[in-house]
Protein backbone atom coordinates (compact mmCIF):
# COMPACT_ATOMS: atom_id res chain seq x y z
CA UNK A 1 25.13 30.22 -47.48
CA UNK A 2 24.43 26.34 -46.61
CA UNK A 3 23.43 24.86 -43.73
CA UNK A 4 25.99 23.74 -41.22
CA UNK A 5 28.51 26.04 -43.47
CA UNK A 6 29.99 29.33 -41.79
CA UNK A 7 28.36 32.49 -42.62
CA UNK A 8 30.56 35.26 -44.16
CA UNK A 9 31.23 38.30 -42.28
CA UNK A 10 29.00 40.80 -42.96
CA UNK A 11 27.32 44.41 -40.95
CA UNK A 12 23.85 44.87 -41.30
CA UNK A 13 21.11 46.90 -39.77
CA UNK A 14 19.51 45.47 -36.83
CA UNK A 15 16.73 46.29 -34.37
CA UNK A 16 17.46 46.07 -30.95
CA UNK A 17 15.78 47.82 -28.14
CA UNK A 18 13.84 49.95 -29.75
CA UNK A 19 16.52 51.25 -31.59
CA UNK A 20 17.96 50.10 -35.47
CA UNK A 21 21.44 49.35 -34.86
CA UNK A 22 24.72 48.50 -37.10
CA UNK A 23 25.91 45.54 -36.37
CA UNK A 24 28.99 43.14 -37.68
CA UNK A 25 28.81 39.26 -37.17
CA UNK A 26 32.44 39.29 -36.62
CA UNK A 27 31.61 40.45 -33.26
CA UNK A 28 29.79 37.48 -32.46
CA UNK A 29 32.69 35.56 -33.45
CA UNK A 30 33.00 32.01 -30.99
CA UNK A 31 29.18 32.76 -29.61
CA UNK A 32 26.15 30.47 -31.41
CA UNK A 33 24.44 33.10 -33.61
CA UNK A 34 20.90 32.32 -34.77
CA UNK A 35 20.37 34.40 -38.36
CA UNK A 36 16.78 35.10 -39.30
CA UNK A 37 16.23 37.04 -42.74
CA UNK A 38 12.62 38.52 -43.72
CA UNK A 39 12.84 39.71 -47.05
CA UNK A 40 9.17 40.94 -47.31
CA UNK A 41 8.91 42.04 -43.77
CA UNK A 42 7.19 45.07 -43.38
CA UNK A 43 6.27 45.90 -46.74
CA UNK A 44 3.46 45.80 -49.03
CA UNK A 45 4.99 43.08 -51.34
């Protein structure tokens, strides 16, 4: 992905009130979508 270029569809684990979700970008499809990934997150990398 590049900025400024559209991001491939894609479902993913996400969560989102207090509970991990599945969710598909395509469903955001027409809304501005911020995308945040955190590799390392979490974990004792």
């Amino acid at each position: 992905m590049l900025v400024g270029k559209q991001a491939p569809d894609f479902t993913s684990n996400a969560f989102y009130n207090g509970e991990i979700k599945s969710i598909n970008l395509g469903d955001y499809k027409g809304s501005w979508v911020v995308l945040c990934f955190y590799p390392g997150d979490f974990t004792f990398v």
